[in-house]
Protein backbone atom coordinates (compact mmCIF):
# COMPACT_ATOMS: atom_id res chain seq x y z
CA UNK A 1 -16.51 61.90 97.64
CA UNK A 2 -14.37 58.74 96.21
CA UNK A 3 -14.38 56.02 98.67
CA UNK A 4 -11.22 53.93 98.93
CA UNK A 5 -11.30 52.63 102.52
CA UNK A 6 -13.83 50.99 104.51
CA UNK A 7 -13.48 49.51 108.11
CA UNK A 8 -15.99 47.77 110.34
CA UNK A 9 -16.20 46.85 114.01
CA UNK A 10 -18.65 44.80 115.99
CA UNK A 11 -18.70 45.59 119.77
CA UNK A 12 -21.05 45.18 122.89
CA UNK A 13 -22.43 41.80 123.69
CA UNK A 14 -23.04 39.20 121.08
CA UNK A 15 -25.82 38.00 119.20
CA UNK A 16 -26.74 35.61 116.38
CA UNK A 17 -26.07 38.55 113.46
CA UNK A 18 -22.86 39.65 113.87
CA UNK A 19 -20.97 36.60 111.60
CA UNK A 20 -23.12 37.35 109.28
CA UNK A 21 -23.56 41.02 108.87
CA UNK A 22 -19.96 40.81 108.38
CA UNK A 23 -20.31 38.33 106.05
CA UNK A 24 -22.69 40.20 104.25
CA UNK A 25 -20.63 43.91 104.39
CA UNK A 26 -18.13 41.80 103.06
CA UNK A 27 -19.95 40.36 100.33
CA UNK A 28 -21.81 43.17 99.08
CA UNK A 29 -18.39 45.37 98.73
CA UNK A 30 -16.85 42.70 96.37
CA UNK A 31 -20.13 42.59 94.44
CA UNK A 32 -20.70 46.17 93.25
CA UNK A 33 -17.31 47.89 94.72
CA UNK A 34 -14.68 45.74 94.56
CA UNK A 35 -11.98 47.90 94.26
CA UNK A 36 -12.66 49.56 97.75
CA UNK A 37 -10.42 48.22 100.36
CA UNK A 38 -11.72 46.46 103.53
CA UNK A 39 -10.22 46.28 106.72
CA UNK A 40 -11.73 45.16 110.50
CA UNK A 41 -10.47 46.57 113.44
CA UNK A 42 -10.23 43.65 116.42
CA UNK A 43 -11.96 43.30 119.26
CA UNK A 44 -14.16 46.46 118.52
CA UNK A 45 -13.44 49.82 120.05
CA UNK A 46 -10.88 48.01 121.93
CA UNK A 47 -8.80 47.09 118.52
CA UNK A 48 -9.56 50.59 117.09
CA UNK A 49 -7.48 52.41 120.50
CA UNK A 50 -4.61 49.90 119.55
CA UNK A 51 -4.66 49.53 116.03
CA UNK A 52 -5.51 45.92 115.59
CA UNK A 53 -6.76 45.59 112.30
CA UNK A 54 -7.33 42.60 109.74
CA UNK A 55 -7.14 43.59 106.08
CA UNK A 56 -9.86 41.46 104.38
CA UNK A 57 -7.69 39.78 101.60
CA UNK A 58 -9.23 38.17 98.18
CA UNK A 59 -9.57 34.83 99.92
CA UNK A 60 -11.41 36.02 102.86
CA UNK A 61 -13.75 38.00 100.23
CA UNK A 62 -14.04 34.91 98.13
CA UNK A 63 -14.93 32.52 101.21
CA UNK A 64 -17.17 35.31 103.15
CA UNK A 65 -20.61 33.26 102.59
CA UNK A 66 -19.20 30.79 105.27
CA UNK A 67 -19.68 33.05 107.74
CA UNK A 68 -23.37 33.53 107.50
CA UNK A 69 -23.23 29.73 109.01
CA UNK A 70 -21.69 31.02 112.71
CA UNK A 71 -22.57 32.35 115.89
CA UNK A 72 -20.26 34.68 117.60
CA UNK A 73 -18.25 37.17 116.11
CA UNK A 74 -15.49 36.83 113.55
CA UNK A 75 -13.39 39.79 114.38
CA UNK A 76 -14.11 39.78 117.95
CA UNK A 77 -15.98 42.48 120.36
CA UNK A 78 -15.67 44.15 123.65
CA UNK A 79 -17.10 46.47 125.75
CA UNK A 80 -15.45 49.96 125.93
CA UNK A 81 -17.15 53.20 126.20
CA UNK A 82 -14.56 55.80 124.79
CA UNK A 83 -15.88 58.80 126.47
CA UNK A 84 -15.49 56.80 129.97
CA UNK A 85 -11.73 58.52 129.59
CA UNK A 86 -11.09 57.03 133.30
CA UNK A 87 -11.71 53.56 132.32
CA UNK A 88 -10.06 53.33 129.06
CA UNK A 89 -7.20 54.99 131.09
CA UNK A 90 -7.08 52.17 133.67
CA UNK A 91 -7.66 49.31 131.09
CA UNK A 92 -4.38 50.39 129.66
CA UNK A 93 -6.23 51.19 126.11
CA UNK A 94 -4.90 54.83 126.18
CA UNK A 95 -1.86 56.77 127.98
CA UNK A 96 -2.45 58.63 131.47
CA UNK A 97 -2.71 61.46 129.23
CA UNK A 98 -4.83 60.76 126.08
CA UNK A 99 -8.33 61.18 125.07
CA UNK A 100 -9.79 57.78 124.25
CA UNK A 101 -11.90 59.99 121.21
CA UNK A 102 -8.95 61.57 119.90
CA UNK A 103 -6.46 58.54 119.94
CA UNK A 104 -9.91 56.47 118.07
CA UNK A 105 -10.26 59.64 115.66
CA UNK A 106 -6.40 59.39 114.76
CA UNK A 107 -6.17 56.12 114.56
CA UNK A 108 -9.15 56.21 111.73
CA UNK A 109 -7.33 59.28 110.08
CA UNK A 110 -4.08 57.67 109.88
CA UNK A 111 -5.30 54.65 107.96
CA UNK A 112 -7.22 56.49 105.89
CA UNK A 113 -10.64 55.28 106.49
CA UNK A 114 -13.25 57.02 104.35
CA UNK A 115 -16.49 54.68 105.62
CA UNK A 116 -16.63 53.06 109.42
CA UNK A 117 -19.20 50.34 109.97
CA UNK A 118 -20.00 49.81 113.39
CA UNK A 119 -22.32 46.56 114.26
CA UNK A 120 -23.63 47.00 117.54
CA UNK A 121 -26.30 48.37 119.90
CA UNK A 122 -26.95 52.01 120.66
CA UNK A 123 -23.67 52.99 122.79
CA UNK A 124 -21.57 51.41 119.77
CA UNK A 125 -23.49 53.10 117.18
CA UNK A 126 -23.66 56.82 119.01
CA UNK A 127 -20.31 56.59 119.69
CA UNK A 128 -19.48 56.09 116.28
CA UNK A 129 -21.29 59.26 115.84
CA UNK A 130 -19.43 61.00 118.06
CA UNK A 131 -16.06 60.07 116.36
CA UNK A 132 -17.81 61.61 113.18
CA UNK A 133 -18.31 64.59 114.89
CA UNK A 134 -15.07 64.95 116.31
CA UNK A 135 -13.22 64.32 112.82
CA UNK A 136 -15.55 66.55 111.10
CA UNK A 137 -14.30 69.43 113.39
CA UNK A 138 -10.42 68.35 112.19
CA UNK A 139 -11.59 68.58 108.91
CA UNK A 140 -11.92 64.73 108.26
CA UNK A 141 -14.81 63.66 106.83
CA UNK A 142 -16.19 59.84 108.23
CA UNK A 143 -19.25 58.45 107.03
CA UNK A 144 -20.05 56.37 109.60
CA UNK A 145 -22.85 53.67 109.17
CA UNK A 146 -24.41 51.25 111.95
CA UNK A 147 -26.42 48.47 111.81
CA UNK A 148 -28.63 47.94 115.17
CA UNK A 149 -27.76 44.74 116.89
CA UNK A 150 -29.41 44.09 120.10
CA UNK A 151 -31.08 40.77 121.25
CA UNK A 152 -33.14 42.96 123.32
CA UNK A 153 -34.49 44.83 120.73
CA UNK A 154 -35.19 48.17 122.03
CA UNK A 155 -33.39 50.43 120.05
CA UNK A 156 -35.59 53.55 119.29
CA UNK A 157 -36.94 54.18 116.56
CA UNK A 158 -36.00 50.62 114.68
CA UNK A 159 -38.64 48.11 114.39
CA UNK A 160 -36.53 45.19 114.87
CA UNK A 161 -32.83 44.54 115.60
CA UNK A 162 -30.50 41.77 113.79
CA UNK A 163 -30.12 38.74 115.75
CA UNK A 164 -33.22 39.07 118.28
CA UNK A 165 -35.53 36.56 116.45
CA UNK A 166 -33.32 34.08 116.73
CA UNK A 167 -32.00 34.34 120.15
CA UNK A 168 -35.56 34.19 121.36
CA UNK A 169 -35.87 30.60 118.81
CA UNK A 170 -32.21 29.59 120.61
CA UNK A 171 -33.64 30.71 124.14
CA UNK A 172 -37.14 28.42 123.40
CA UNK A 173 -35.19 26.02 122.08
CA UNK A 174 -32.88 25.47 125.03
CA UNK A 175 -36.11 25.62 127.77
CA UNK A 176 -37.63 22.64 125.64
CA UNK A 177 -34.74 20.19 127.12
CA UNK A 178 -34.34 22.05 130.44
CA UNK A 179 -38.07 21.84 131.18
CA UNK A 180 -38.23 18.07 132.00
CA UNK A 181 -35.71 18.53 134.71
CA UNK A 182 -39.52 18.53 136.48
CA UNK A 183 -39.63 15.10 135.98
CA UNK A 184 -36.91 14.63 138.41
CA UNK A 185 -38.21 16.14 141.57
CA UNK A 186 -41.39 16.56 142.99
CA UNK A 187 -42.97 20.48 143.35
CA UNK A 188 -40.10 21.57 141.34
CA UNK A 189 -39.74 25.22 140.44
CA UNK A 190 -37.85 25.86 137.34
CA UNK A 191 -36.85 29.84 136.64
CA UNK A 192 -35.43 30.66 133.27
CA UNK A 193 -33.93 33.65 133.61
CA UNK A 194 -33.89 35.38 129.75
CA UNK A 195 -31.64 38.73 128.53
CA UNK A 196 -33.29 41.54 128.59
CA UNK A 197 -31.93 44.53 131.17
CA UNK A 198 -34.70 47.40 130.42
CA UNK A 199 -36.76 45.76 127.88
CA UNK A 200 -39.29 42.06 127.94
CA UNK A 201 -39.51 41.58 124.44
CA UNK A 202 -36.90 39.16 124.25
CA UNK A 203 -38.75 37.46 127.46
CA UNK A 204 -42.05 37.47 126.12
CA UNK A 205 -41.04 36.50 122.51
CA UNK A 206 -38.94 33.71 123.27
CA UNK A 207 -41.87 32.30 126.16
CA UNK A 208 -44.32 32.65 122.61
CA UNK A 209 -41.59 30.38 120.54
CA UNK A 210 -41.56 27.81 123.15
CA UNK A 211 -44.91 27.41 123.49
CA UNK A 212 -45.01 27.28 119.82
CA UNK A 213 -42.75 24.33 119.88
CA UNK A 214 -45.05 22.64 122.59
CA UNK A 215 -48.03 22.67 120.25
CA UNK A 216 -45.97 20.98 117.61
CA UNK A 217 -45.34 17.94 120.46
CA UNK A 218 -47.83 15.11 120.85
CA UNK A 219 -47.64 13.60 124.28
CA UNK A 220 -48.99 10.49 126.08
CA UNK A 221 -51.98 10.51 128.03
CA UNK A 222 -52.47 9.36 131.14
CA UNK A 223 -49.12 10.63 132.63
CA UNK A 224 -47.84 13.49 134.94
CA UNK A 225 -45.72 14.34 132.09
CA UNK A 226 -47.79 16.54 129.56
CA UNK A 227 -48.27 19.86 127.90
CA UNK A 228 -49.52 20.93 131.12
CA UNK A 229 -46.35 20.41 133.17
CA UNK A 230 -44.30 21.21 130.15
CA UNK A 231 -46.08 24.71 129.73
CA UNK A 232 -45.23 28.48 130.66
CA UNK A 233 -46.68 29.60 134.02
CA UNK A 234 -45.53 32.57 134.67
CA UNK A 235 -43.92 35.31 132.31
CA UNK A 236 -42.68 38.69 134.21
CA UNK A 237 -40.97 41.87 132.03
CA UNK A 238 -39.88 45.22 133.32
CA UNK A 239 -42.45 46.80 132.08
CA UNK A 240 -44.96 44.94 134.28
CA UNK A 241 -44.94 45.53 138.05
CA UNK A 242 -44.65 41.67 140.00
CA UNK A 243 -47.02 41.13 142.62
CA UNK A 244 -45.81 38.31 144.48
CA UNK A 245 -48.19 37.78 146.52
CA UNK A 246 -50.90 37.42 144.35
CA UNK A 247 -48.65 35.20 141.81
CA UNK A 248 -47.48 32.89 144.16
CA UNK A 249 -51.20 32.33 145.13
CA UNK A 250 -51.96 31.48 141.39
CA UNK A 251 -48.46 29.56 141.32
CA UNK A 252 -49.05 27.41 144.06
CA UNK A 253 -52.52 26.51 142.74
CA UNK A 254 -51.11 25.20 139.67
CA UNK A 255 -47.84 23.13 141.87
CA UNK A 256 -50.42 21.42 144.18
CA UNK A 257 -51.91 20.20 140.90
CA UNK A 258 -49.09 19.53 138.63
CA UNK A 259 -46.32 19.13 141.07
CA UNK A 260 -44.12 21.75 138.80
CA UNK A 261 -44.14 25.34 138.37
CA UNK A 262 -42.07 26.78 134.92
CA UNK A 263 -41.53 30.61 135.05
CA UNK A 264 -39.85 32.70 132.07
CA UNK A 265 -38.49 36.01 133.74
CA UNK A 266 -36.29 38.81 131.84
CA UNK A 267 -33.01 39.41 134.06
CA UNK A 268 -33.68 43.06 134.14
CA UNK A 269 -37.33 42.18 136.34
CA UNK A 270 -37.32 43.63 139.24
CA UNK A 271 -34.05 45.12 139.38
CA UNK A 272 -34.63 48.21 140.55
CA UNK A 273 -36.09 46.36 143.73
CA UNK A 274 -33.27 44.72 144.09
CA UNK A 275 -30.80 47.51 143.85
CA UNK A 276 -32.94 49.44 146.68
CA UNK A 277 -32.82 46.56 148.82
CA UNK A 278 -28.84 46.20 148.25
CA UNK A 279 -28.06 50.26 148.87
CA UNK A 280 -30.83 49.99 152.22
CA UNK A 281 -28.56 47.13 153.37
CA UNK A 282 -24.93 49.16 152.73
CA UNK A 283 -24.33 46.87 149.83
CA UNK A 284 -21.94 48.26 146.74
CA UNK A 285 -23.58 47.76 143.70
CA UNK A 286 -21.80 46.77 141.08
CA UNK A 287 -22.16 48.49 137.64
CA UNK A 288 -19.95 48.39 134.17
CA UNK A 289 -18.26 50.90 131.92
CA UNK A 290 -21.66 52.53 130.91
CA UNK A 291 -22.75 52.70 134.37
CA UNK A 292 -25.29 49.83 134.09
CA UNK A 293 -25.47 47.14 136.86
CA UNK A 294 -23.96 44.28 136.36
CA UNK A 295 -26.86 41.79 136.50
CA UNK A 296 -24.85 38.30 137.13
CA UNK A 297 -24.01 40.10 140.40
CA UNK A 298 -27.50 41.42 141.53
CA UNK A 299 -28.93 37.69 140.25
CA UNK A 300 -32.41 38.50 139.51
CA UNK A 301 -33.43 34.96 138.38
CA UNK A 302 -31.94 33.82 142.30
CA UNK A 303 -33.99 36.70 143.66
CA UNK A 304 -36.93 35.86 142.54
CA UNK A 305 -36.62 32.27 142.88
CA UNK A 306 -36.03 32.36 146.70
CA UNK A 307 -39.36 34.53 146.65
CA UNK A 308 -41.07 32.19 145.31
CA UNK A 309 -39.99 29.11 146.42
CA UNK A 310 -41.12 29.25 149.63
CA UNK A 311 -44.55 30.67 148.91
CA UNK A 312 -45.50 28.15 146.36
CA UNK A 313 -43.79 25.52 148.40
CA UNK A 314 -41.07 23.96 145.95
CA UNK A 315 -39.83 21.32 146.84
CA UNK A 316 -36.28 22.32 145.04
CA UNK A 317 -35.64 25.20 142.94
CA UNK A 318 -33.75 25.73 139.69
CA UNK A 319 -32.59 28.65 138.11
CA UNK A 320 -31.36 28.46 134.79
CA UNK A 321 -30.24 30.94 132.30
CA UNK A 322 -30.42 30.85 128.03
CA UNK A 323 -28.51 33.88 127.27
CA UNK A 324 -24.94 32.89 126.07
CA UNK A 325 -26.76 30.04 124.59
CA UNK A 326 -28.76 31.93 122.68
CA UNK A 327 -26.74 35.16 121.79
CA UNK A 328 -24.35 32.86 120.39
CA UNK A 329 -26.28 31.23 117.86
CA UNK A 330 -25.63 31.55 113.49
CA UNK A 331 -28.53 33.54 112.65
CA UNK A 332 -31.81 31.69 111.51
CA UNK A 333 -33.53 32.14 107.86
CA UNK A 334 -35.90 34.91 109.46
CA UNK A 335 -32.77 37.13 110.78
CA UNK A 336 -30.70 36.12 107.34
CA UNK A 337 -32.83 37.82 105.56
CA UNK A 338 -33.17 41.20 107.48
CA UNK A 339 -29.23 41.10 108.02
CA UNK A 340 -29.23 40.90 104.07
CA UNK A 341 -31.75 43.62 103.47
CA UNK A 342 -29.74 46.04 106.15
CA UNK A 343 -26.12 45.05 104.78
CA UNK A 344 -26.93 45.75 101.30
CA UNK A 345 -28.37 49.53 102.11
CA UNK A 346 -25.77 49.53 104.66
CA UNK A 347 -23.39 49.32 101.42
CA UNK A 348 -24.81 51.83 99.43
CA UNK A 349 -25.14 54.11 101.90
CA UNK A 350 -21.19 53.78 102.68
CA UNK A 351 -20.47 54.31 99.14
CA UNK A 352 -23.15 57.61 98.42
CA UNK A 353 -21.19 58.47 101.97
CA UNK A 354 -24.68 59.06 103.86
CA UNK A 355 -24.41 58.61 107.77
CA UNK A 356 -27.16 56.63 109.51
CA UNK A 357 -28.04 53.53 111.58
CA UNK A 358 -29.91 50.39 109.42
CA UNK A 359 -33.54 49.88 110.15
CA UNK A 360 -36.61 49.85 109.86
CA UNK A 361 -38.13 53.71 111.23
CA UNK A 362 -40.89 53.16 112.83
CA UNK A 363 -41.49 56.79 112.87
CA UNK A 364 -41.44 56.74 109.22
CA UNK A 365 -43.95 54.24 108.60
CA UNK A 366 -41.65 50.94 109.15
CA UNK A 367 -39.17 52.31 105.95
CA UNK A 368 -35.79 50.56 105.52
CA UNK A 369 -33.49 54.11 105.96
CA UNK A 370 -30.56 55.21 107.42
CA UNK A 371 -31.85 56.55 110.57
CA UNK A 372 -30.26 60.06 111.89
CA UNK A 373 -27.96 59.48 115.09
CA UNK A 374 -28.79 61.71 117.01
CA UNK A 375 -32.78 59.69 117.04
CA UNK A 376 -30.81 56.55 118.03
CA UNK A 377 -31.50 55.38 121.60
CA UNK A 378 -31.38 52.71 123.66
CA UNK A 379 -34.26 51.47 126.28
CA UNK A 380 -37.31 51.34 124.12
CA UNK A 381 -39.69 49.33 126.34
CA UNK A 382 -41.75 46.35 125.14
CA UNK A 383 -45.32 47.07 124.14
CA UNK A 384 -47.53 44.86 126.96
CA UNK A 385 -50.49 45.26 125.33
CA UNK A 386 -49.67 43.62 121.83
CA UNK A 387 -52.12 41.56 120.92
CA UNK A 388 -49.87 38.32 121.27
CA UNK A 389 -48.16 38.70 124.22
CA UNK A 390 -52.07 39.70 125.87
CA UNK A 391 -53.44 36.36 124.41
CA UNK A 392 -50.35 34.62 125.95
CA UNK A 393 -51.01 36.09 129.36
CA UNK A 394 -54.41 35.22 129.23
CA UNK A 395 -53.71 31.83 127.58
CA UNK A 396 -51.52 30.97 130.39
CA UNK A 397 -53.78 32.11 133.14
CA UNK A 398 -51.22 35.72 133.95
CA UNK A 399 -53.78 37.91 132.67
């Protein structure tokens, strides 16, 4: 099957890969197919329901490198679920009387679109399959290909998402300057609260960079203001129950002697304590389009802080949080070059018209494929008991 027409959308949250993989869709159409016509649809799923599109032009083709260089996305995202019929309804994004999938699967007809990218995590990408599905039965063949972007990185089966090394560099790198806020209190506690709703990687990766950067630091002895007040003291995932008893014991050890505590805690910790203690109380519980609560409201990092602030005895508390920092990063040379290996088989899978999500299967032995849909899912939990993140626990005293 010729292919004459490709779109792309990015859509979810951001992360340091989406400029680029655009970029690089971009770039790798103009190299070996430059006769197919691009176009982007706006503001994801939300541009497809409307029919905002950009036509990539010969200048934008010619100048596409530059993006590689930015955070953010150039074509814009949002979050819409278009089997949540009720909420695309209410948003305005369809009539009273329209199917969100239908109006998407007609608006993809009607321009003629032969491949659909979709950048994104696993609701964008498995709802791209679904709009497959629904054309096929029209008799409307879409190729659809995804490419898995998650900071989080816990998309089954792929090894490793676009964008998720460097938000955990971004997230390390933005601790190393909040971290001597210490210095200006005594027994402060300092929480940085990190993304990550079901899974710790990003947590536990991004406490591993920082330390990393510590090691590269030569302080001055004698002073209250070393490696040891500048380190990790506490890392808690979701995959790891929190005793807080027990840690605040250990915690408040280490603030008698080094008037500081530092704590590195994914936002999706504890949660489901939280939520129980909210619903016991009669409290609504807020939760998005996908049904997933909204963390800013429930406020883990706050939670936790006011545990264990008054257990370890801080003296003041601070609670600060690296995500839109780090999401919104350009992608670094480690995630430039996985964006470039997944955008180029991305490509030629568009163009051989073979459906699939970019990555590496780790059911197929780590293999750069286009991974069936229907083994896409979101939620994969962080391994605990990876080497590094044990020698990290143990390094820091958590084991």
């Amino acid at each position: 099957m010729t292919v004459r027409r490709v779109a792309m959308l990015t859509a979810g949250g951001l992360a340091p890969c989406l400029s680029s993989a655009v970029g690089g869709l971009i770039e790798r159409y103009t190299e070996i197919a430059p006769e197919v016509e691009i176009i982007a649809y706006r503001s994801g799923y939300q541009g497809l329901l409307r029919g905002e599109r950009i036509v990539i032009d010969a200048q934008m083709r010619a100048q596409a490198g530059l993006l590689h260089r930015h955070g953010g996305s150039p074509i814009g995202n949002s979050r819409v679920k278009l089997t949540n019929v009720a909420d695309c309804r209410k948003r305005g994004l369809v009539g009273a009387d329209q199917e969100p999938l239908q109006v998407a699967a007609e608006r993809l007809e009607a321009d003629g679109v032969d491949v659909l990218h979709t950048i994104g995590g696993d609701d964008t990408n498995t709802t791209a399959a679904d709009l497959a599905a629904y054309l096929k039965q029209h008799d409307y063949q879409l190729t659809v290909v995804g490419l898995p972007k998650t900071i989080d990185n816990d998309v089954y089966p792929i090894r490793q998402s676009l964008g998720a090394w460097t938000a955990a560099e971004q997230g390390a790198r933005y601790f190393a300057n909040v971290v001597s806020e210490h210095s200006a209190n005594p027994r402060m506690l300092i929480v940085h609260e990190v993304m990550g709703r079901d899974c710790g990687w990003l947590t536990a990766a991004t406490a591993r960079a920082y330390r990393e950067l510590l090691a590269g630091r030569a302080f001055c002895p004698g002073l209250p203001f070393g490696l040891a007040e500048q380190d990790v003291h506490g890392v808690y995932i979701p995959e790891r129950p929190i005793d807080i008893p027990a840690e605040a014991q250990r915690l408040r050890a280490i603030m008698d002697e080094r008037d500081c505590v530092n704590i590195f805690i994914a936002e999706g910790a504890g949660v489901a304590d939280i939520v129980r203690a909210m619903e016991a109380d009669g409290q609504e519980v807020p939760r998005d389009a996908f049904g997933h609560v909204k963390l800013d409201a429930v406020n883990p990092g706050q939670y936790f802080a006011k545990q264990f602030a008054q257990l370890i005895g801080a003296g003041k508390v601070l609670v600060q949080k690296s995500g839109y920092f780090a999401r919104s990063a350009p992608a670094n040379a480690e995630d430039l070059r996985l964006i470039k290996s997944c955008t180029d088989l991305a490509v030629d899978c568009g163009l051989r018209r073979e459906s699939g999500v970019i990555g590496h299967d780790e059911d197929q032995g780590g293999r750069l494929r286009a991974i069936e849909f229907p083994r896409i899912k979101g939620g994969k939990p962080f391994t605990v008991d990876a080497p590094w993140f044990s020698a990290l626990l143990e390094d820091i005293g958590q084991a």
